[in-house]
PDB file of N, CA and C in Angstrom:
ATOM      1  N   UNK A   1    -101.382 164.800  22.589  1.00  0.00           N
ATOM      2  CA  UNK A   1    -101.539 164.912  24.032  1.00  0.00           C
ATOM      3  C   UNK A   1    -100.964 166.240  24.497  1.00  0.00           C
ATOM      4  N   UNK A   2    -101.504 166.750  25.163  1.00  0.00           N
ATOM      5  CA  UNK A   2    -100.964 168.405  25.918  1.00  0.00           C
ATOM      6  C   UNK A   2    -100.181 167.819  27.769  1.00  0.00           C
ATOM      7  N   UNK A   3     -98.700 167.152  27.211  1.00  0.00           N
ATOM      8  CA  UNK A   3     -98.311 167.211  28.409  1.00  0.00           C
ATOM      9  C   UNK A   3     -97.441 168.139  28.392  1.00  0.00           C
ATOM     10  N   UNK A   4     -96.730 168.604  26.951  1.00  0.00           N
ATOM     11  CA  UNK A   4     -95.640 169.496  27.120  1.00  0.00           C
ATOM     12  C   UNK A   4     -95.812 170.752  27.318  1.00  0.00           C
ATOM     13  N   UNK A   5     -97.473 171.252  27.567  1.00  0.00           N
ATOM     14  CA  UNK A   5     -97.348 172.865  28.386  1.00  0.00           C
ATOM     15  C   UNK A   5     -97.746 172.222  29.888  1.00  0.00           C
ATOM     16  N   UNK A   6     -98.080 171.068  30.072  1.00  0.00           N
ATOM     17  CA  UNK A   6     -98.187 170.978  31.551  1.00  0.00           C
ATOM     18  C   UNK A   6     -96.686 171.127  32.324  1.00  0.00           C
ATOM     19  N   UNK A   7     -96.080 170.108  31.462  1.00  0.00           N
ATOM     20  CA  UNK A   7     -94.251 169.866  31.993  1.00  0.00           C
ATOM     21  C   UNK A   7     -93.889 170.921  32.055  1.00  0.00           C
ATOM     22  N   UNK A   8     -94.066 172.162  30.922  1.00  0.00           N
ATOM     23  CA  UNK A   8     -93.082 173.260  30.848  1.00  0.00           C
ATOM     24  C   UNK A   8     -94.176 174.627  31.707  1.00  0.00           C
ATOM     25  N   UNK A   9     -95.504 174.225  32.121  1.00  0.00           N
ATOM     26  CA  UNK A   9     -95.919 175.372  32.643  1.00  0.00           C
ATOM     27  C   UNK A   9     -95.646 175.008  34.202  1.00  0.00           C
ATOM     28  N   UNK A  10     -95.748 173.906  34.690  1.00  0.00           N
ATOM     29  CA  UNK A  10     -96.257 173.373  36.137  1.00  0.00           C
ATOM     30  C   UNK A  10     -94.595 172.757  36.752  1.00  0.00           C
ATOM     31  N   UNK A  11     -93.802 172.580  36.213  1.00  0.00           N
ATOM     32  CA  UNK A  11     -92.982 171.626  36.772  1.00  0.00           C
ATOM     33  C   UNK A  11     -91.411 172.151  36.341  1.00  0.00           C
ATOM     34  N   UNK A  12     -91.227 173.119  35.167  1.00  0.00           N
ATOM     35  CA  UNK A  12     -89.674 173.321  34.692  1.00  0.00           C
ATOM     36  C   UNK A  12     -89.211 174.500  35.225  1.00  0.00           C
ATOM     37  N   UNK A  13     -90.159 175.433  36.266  1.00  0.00           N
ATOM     38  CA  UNK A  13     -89.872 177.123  36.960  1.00  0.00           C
ATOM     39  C   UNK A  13     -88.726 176.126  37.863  1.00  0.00           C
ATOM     40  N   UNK A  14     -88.817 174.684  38.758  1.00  0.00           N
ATOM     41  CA  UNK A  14     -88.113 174.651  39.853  1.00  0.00           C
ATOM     42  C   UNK A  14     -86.983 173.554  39.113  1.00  0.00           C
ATOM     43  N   UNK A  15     -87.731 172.447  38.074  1.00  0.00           N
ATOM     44  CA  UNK A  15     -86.914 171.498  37.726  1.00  0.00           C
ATOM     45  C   UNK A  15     -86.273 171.437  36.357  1.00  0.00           C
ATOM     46  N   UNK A  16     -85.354 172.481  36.382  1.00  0.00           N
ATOM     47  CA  UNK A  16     -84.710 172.410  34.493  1.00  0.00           C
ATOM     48  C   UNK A  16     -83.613 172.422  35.004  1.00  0.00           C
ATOM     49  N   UNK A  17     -82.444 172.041  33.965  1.00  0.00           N
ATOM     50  CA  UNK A  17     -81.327 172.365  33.752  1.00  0.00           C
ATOM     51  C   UNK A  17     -79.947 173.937  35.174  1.00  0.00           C
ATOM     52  N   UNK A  18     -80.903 174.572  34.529  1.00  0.00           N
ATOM     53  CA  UNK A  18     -79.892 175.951  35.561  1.00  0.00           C
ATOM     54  C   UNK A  18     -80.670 176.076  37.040  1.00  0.00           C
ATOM     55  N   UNK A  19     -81.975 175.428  37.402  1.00  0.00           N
ATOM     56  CA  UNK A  19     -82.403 175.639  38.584  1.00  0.00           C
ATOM     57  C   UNK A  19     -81.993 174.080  39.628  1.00  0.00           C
ATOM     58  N   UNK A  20     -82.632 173.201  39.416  1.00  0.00           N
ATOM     59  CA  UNK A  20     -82.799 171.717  39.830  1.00  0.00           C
ATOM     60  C   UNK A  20     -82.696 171.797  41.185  1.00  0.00           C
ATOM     61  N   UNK A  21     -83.921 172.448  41.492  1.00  0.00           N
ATOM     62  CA  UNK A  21     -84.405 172.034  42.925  1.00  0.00           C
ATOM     63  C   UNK A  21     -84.967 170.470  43.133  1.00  0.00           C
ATOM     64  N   UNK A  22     -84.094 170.414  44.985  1.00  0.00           N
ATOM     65  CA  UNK A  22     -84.332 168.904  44.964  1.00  0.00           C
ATOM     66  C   UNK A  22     -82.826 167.350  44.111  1.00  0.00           C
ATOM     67  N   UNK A  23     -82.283 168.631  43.027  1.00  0.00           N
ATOM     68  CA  UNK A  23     -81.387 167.626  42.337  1.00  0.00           C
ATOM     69  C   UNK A  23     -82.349 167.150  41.351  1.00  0.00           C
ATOM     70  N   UNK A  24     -83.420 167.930  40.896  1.00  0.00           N
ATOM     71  CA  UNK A  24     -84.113 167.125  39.533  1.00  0.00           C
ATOM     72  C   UNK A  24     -84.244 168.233  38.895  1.00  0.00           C
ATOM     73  N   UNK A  25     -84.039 167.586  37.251  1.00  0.00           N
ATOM     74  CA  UNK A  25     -84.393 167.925  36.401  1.00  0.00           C
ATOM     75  C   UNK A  25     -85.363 167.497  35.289  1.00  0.00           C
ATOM     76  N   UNK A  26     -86.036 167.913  34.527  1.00  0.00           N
ATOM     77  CA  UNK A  26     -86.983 167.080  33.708  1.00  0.00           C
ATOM     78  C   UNK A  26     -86.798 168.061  32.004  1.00  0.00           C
ATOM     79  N   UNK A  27     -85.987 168.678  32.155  1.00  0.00           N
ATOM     80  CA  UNK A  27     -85.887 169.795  30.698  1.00  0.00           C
ATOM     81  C   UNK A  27     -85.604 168.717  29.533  1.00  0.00           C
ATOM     82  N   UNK A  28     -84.768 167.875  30.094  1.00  0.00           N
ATOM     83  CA  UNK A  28     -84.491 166.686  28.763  1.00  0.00           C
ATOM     84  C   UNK A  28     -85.115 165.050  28.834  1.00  0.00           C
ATOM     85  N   UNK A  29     -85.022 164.886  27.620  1.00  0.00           N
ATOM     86  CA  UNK A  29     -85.282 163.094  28.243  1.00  0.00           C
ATOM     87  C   UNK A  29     -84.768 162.588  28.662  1.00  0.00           C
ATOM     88  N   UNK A  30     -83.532 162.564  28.642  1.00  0.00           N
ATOM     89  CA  UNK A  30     -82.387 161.808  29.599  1.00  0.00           C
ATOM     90  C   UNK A  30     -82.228 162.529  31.094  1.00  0.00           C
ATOM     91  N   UNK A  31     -82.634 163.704  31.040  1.00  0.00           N
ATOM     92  CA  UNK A  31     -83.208 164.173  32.708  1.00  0.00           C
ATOM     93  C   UNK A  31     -84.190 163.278  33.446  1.00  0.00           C
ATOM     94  N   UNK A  32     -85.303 163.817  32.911  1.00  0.00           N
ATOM     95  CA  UNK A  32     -86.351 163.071  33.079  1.00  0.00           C
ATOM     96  C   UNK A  32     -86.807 161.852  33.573  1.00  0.00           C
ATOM     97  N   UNK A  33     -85.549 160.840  32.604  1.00  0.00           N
ATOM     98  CA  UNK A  33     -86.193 159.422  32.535  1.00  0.00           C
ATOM     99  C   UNK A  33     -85.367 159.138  33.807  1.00  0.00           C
ATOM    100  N   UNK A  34     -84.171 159.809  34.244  1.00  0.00           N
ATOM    101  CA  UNK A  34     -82.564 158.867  34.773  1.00  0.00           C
ATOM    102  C   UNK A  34     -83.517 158.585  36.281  1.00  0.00           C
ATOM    103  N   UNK A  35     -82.765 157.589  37.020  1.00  0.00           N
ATOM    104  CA  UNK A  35     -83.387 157.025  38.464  1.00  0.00           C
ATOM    105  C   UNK A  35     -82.192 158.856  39.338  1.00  0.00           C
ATOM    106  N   UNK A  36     -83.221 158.749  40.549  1.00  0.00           N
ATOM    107  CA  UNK A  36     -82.264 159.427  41.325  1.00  0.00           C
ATOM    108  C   UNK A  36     -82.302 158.269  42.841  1.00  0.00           C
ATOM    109  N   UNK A  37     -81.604 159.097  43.742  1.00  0.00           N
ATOM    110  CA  UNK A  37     -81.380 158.110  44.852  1.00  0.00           C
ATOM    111  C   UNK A  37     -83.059 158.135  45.528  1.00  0.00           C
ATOM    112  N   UNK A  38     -83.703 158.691  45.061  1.00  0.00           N
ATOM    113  CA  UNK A  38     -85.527 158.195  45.865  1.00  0.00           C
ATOM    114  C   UNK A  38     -86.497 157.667  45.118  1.00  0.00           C
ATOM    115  N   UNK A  39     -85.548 157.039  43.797  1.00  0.00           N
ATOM    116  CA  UNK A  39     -86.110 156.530  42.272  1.00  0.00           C
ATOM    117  C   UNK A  39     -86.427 156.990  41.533  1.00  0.00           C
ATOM    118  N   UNK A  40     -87.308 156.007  40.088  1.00  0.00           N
ATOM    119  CA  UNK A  40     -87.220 156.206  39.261  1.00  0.00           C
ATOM    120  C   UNK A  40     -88.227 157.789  38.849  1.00  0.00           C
ATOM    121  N   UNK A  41     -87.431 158.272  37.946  1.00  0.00           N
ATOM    122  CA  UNK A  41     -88.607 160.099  37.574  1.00  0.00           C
ATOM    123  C   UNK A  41     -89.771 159.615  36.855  1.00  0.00           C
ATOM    124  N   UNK A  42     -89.484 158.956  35.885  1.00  0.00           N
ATOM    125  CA  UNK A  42     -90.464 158.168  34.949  1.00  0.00           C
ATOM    126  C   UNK A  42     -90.164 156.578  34.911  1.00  0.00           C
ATOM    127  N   UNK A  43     -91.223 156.136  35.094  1.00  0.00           N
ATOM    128  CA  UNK A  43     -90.828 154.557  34.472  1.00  0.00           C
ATOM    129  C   UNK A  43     -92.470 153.954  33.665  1.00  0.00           C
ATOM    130  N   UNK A  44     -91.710 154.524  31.811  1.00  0.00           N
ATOM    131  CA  UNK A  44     -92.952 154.398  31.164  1.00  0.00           C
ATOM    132  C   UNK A  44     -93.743 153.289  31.604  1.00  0.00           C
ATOM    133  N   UNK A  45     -95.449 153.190  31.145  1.00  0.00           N
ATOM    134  CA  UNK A  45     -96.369 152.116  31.828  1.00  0.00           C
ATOM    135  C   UNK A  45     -96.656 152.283  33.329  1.00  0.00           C
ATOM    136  N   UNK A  46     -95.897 152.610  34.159  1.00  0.00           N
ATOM    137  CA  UNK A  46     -96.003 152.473  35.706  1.00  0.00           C
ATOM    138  C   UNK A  46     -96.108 153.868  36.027  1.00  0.00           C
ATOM    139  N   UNK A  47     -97.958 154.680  36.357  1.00  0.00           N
ATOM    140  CA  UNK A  47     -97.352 156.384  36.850  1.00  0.00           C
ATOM    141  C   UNK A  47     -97.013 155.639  38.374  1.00  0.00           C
ATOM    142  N   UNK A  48     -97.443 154.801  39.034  1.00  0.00           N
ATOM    143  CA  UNK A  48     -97.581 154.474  40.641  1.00  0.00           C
ATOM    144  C   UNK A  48     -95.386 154.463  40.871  1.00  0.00           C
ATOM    145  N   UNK A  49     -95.334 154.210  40.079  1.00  0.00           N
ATOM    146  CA  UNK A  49     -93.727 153.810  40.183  1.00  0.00           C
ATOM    147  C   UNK A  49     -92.880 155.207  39.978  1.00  0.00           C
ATOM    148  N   UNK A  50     -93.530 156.434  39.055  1.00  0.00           N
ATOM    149  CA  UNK A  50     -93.021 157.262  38.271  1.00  0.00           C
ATOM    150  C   UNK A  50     -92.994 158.434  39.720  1.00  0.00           C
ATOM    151  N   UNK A  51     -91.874 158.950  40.268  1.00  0.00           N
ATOM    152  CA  UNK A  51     -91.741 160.219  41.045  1.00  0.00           C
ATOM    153  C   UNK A  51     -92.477 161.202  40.371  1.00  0.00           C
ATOM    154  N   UNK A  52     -92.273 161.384  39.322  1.00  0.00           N
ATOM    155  CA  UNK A  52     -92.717 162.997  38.719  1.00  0.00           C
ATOM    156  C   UNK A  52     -94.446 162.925  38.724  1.00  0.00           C
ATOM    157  N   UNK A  53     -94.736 161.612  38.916  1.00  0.00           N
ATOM    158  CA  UNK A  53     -96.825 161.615  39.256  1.00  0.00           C
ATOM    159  C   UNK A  53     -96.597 161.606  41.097  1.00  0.00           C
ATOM    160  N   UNK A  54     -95.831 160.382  41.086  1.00  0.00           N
ATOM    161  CA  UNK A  54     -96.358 160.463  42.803  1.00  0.00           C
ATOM    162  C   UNK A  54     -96.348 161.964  43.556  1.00  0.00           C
ATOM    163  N   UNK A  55     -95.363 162.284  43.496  1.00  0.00           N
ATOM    164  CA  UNK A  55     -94.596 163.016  44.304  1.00  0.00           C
ATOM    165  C   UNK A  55     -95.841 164.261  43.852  1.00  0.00           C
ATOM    166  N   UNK A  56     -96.899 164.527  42.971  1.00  0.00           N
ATOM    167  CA  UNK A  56     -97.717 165.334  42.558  1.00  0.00           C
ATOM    168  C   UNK A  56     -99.478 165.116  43.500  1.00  0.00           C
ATOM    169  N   UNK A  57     -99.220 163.806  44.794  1.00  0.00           N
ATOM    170  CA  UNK A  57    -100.090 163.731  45.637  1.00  0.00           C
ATOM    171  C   UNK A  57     -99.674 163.346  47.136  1.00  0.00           C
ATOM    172  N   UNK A  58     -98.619 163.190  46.875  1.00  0.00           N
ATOM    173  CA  UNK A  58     -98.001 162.493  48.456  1.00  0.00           C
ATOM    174  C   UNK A  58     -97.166 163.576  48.900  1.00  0.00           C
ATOM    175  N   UNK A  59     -98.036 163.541  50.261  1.00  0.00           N
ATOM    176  CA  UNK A  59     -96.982 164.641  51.330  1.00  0.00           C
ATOM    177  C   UNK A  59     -95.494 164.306  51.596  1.00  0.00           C
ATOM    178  N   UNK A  60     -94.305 165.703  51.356  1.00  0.00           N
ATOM    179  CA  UNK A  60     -92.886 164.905  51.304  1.00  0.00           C
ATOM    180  C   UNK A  60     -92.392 165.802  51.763  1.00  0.00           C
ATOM    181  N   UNK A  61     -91.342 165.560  51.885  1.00  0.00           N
ATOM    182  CA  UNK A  61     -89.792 166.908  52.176  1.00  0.00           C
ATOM    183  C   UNK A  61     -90.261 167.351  54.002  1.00  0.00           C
ATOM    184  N   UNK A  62     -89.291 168.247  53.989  1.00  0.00           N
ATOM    185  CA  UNK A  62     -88.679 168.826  55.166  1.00  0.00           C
ATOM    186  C   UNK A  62     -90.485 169.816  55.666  1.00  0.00           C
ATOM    187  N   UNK A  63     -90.689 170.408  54.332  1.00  0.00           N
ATOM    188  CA  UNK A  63     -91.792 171.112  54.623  1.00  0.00           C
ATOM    189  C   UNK A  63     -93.221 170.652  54.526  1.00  0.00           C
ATOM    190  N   UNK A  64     -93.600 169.361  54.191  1.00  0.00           N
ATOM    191  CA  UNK A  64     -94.091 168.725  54.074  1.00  0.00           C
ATOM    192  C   UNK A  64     -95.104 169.195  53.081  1.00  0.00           C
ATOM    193  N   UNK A  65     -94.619 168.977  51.831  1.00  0.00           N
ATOM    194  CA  UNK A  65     -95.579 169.531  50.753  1.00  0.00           C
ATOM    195  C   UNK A  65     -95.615 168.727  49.455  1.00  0.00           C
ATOM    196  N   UNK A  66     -96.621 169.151  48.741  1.00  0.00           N
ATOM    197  CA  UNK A  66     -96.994 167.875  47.746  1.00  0.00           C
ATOM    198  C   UNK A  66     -96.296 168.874  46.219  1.00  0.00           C
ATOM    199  N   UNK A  67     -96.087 168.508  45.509  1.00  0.00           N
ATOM    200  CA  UNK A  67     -95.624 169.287  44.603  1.00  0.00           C
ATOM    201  C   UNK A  67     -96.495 169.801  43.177  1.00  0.00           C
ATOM    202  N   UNK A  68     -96.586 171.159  42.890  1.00  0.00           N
ATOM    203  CA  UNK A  68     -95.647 171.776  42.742  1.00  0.00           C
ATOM    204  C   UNK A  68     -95.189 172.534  43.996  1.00  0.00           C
ATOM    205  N   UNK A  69     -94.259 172.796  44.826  1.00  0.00           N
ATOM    206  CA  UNK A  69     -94.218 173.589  45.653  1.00  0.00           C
ATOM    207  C   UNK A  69     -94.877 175.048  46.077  1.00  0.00           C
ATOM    208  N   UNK A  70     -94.073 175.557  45.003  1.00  0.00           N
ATOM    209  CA  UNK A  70     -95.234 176.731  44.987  1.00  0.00           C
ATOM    210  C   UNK A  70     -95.635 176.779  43.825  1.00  0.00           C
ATOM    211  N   UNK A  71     -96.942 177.952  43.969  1.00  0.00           N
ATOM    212  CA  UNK A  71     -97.871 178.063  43.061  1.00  0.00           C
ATOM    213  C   UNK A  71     -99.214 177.341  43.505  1.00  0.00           C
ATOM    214  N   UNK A  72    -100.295 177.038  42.341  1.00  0.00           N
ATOM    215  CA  UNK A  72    -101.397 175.737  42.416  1.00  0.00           C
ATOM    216  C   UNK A  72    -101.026 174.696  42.277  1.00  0.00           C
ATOM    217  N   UNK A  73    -101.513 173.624  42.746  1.00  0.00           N
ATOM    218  CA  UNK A  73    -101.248 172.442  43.021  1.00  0.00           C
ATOM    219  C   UNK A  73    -102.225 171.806  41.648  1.00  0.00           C
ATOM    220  N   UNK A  74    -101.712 170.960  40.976  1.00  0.00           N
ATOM    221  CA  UNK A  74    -102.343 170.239  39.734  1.00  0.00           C
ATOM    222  C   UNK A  74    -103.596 169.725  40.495  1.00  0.00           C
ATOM    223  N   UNK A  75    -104.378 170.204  39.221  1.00  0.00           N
ATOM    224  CA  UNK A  75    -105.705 169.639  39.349  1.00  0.00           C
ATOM    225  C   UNK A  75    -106.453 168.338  38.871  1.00  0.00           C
ATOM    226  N   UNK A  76    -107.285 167.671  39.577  1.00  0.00           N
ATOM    227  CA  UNK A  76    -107.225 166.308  38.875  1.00  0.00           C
ATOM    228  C   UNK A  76    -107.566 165.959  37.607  1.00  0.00           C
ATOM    229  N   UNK A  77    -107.647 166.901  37.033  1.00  0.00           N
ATOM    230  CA  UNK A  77    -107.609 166.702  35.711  1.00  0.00           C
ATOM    231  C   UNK A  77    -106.224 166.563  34.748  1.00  0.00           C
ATOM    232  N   UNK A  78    -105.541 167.504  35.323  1.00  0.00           N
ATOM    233  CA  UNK A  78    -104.085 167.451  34.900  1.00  0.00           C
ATOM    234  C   UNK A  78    -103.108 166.426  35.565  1.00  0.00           C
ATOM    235  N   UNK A  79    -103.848 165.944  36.753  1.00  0.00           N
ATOM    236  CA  UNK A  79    -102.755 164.482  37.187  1.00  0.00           C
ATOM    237  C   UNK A  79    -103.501 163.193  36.317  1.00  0.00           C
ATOM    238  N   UNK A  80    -104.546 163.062  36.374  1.00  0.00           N
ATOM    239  CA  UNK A  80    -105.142 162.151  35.202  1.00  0.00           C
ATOM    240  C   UNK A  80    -104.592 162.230  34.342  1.00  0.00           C
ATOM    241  N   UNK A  81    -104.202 163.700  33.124  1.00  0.00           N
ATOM    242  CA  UNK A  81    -103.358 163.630  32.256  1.00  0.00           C
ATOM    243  C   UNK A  81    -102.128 162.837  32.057  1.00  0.00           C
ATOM    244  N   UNK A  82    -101.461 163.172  33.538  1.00  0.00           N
ATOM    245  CA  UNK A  82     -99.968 163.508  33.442  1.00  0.00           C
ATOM    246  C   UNK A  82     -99.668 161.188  33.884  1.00  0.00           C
ATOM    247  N   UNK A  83    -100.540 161.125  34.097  1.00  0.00           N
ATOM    248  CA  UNK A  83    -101.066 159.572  35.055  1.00  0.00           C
ATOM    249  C   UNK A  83    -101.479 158.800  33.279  1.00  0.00           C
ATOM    250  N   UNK A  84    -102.194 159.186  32.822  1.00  0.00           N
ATOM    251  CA  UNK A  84    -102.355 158.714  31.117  1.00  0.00           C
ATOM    252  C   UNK A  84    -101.395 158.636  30.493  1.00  0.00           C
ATOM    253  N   UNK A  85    -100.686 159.830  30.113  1.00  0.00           N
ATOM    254  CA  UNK A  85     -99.325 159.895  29.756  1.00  0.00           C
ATOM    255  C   UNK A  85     -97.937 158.890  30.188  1.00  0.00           C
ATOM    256  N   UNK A  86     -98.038 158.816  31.285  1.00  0.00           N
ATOM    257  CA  UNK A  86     -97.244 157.814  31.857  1.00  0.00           C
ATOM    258  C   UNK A  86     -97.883 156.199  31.409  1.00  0.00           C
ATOM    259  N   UNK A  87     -99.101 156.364  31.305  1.00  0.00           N
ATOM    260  CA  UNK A  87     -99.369 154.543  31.375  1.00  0.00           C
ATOM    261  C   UNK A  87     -99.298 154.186  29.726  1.00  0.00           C
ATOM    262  N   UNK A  88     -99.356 155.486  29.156  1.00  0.00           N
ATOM    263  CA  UNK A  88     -99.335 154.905  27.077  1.00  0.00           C
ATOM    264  C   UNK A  88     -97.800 154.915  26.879  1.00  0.00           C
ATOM    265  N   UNK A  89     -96.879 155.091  27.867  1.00  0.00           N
ATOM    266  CA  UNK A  89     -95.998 154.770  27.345  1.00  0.00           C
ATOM    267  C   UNK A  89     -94.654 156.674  27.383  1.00  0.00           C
ATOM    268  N   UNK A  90     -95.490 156.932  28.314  1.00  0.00           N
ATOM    269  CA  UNK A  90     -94.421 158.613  28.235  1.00  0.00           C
ATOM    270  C   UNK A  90     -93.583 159.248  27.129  1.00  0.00           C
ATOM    271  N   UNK A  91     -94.250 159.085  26.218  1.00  0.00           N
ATOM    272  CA  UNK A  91     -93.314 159.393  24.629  1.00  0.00           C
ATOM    273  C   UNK A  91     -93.042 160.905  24.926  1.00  0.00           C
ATOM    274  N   UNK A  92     -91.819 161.160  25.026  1.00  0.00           N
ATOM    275  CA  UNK A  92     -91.623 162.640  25.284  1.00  0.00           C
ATOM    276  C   UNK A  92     -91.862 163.470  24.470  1.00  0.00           C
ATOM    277  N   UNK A  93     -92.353 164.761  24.655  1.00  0.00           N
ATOM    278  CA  UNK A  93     -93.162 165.261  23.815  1.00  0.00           C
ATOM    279  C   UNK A  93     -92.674 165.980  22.810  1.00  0.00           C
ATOM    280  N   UNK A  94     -91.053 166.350  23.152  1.00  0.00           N
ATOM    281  CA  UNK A  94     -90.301 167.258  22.018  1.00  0.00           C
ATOM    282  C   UNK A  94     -89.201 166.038  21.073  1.00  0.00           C
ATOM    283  N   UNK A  95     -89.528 164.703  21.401  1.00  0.00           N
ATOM    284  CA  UNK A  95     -88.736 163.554  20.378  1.00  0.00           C
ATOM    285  C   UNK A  95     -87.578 163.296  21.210  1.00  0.00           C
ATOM    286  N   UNK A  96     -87.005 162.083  20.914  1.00  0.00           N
ATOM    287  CA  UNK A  96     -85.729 161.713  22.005  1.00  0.00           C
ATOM    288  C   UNK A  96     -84.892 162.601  22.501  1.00  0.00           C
ATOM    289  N   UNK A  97     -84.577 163.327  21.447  1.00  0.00           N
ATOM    290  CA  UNK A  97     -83.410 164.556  21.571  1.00  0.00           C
ATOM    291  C   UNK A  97     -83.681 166.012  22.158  1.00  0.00           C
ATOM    292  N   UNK A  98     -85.007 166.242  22.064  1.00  0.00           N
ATOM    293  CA  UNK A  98     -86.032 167.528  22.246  1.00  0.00           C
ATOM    294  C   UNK A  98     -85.828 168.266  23.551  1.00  0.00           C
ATOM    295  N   UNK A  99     -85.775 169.260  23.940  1.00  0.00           N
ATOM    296  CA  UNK A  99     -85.950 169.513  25.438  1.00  0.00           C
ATOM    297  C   UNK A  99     -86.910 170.345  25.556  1.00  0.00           C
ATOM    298  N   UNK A 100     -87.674 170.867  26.598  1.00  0.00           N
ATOM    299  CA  UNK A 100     -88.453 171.334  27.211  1.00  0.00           C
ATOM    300  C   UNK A 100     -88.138 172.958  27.503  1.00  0.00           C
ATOM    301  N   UNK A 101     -89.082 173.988  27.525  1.00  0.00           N
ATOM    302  CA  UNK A 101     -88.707 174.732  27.422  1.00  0.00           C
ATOM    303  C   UNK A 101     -89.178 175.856  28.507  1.00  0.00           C
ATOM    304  N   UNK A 102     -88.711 176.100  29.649  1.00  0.00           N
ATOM    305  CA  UNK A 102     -89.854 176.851  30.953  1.00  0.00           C
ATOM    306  C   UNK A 102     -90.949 178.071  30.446  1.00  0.00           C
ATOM    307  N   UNK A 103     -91.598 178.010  30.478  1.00  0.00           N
ATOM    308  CA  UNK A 103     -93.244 179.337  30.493  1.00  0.00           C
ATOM    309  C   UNK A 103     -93.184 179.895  31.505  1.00  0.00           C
ATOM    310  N   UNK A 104     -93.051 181.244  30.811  1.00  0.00           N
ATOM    311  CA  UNK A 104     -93.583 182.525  32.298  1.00  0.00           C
ATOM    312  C   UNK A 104     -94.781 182.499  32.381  1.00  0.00           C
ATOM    313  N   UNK A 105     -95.160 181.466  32.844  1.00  0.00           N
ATOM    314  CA  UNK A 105     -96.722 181.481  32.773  1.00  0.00           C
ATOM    315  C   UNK A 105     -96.558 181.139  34.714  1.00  0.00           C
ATOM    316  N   UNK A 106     -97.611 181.390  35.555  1.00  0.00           N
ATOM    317  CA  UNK A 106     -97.939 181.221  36.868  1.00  0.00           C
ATOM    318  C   UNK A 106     -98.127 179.830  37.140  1.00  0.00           C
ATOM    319  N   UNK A 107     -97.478 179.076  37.940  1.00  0.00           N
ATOM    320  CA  UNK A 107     -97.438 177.824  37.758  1.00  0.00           C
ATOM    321  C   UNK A 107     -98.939 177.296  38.329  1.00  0.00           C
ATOM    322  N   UNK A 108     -99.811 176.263  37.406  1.00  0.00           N
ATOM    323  CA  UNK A 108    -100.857 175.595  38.003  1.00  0.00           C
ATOM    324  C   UNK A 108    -102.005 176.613  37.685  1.00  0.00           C
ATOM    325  N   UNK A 109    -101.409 177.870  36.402  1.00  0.00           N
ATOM    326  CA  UNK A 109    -102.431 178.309  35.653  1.00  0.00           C
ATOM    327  C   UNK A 109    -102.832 177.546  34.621  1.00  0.00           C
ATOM    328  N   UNK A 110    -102.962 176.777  33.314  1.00  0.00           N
ATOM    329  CA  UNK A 110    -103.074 176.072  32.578  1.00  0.00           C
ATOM    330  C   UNK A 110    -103.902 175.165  32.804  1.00  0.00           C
TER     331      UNK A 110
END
């Protein structure tokens, strides 16, 4: 499955480790998976439940924007992905321990 250049092209410029806009991160699995106070990031089987899909069509925040913030906005092909991925079970893509790694790539090029 190609979620780990979506995660690391579309989603780790704002949400890794040294940036965590918002208070999220997704660089690790234990980032990723943990609940925050507006719920769960992932909750394998469920994307409807999972922040890191919703929050990729529903208008939110102060500025009222769907995420990625900036850049292109995922295309429905890549939320189908990212929506598949979540329902087989979100096996992270670099192994329990693995982390994610950000691309200078233009976000919502890919």
């Amino acid at each position: 499955m190609e979620i780990r250049p979506l995660l690391e092209t579309n989603c780790l410029a704002c949400h890794q480790s040294e940036v965590k806009l918002g208070g999220l991160s997704i660089q690790s699995r234990n980032e990723a998976f943990a609940t925050s106070d507006r719920g769960a990031r992932i909750v394998p089987g469920d994307p409807d439940a999972s922040l890191i899909y919703t929050m990729t069509a529903v208008r939110h925040g102060k500025q009222n924007e769907t995420m990625p913030a900036d850049g292109i906005l995922l295309t429905e092909k890549q939320r189908a992905l990212l929506r598949r991925w979540i329902e087989e079970g979100a096996h992270w893509p670099t192994g329990d321990d693995g982390t994610l790694v950000p691309l200078k790539i233009q976000p919502g090029t890919v």
